[in-house]
Protein backbone atom coordinates (compact mmCIF):
# COMPACT_ATOMS: atom_id res chain seq x y z
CA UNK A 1 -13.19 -8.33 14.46
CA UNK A 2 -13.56 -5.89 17.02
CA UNK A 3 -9.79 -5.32 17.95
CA UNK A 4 -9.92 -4.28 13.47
CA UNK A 5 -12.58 -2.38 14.08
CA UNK A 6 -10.98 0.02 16.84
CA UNK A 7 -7.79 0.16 14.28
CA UNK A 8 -10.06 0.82 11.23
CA UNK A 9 -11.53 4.01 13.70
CA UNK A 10 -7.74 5.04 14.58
CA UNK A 11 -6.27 4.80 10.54
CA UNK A 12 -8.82 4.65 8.46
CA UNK A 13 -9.58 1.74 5.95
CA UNK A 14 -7.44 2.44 3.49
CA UNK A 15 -4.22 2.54 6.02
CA UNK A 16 -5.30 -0.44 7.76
CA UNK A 17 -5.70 -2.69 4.53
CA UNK A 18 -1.97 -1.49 3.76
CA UNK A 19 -0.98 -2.26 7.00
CA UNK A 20 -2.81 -5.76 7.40
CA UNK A 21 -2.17 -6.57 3.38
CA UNK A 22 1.79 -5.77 2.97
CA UNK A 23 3.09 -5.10 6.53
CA UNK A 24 6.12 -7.44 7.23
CA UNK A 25 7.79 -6.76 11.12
CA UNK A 26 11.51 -6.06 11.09
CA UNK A 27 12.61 -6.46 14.25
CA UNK A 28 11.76 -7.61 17.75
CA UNK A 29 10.28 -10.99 18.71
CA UNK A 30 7.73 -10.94 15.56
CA UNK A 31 10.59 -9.99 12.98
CA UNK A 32 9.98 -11.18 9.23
CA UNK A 33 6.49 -12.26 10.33
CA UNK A 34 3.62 -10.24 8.45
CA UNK A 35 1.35 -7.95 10.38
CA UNK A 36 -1.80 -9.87 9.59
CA UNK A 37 -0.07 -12.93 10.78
CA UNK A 38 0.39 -11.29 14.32
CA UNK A 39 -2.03 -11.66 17.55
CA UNK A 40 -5.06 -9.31 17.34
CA UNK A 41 -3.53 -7.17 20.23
CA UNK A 42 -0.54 -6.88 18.42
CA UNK A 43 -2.20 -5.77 15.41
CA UNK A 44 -3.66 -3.43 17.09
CA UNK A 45 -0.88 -1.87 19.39
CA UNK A 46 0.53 -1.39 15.85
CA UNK A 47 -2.07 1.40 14.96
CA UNK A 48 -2.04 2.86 18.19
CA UNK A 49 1.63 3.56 18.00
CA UNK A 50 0.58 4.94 14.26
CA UNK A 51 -2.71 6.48 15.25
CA UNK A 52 -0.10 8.51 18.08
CA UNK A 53 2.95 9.47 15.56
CA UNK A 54 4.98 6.87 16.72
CA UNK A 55 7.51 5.48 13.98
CA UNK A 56 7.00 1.42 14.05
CA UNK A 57 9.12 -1.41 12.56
CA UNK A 58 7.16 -2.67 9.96
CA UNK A 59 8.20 -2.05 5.84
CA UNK A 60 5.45 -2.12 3.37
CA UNK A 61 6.39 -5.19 1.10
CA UNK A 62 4.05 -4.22 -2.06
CA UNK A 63 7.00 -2.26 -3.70
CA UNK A 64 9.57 -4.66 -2.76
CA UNK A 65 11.29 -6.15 -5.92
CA UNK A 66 13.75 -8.89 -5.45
CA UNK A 67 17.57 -8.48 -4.96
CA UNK A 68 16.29 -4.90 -3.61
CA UNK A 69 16.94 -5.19 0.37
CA UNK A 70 16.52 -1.73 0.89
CA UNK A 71 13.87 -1.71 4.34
CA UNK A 72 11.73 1.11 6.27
CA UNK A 73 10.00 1.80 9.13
CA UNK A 74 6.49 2.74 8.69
CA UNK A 75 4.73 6.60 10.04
CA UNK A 76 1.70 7.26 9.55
CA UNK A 77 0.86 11.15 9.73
CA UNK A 78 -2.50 13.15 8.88
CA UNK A 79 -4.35 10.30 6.89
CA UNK A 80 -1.30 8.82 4.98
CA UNK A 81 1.36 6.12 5.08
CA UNK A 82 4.81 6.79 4.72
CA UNK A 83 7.44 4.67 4.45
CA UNK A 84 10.68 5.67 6.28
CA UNK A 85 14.11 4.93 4.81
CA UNK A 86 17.49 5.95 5.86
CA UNK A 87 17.65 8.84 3.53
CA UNK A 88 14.30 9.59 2.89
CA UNK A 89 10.30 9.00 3.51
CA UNK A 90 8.08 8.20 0.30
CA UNK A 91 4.42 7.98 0.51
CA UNK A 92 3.16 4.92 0.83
């Protein structure tokens, strides 16, 4: 609870609840596992890599349709989401 509670001071609610709710990891050790799944540390290096402007592994699965295996990485800068693809960055 506490380790959320640091996060939820670094990104906000609404970011976090994105992040915990429809975060999957995409590569490393952790891939295809969901953020909320993760270790409470992990969780929370996670927003401090966000909280800092760091670009982390991790797409945002609540727009994913199947067949569609288009991924992102995930940035979050001055309050907001945004989910980074190859070509492009859409809010998240």
């Amino acid at each position: 609870m506490e380790l959320q509670e640091v996060a939820r001071e670094l990104l906000g609610g609404p970011a976090l609840w994105m992040l915990l709710s429809y975060g999957r990891v995409m590569e490393g050790a952790r891939v295809g596992r969901y953020v909320s799944g993760l270790p409470g540390d992990e969780q929370l290096e996670l927003a401090r890599k966000l909280s800092r402007g760091e670009t982390v592994p991790v797409h945002l699965m609540h727009r994913h349709q199947s067949g569609n295996y288009e991924s992102s990485s995930l940035r979050w800068e001055g309050g907001n989401l945004f989910m980074v693809f190859a070509d492009r960055e859409d809010p998240a």
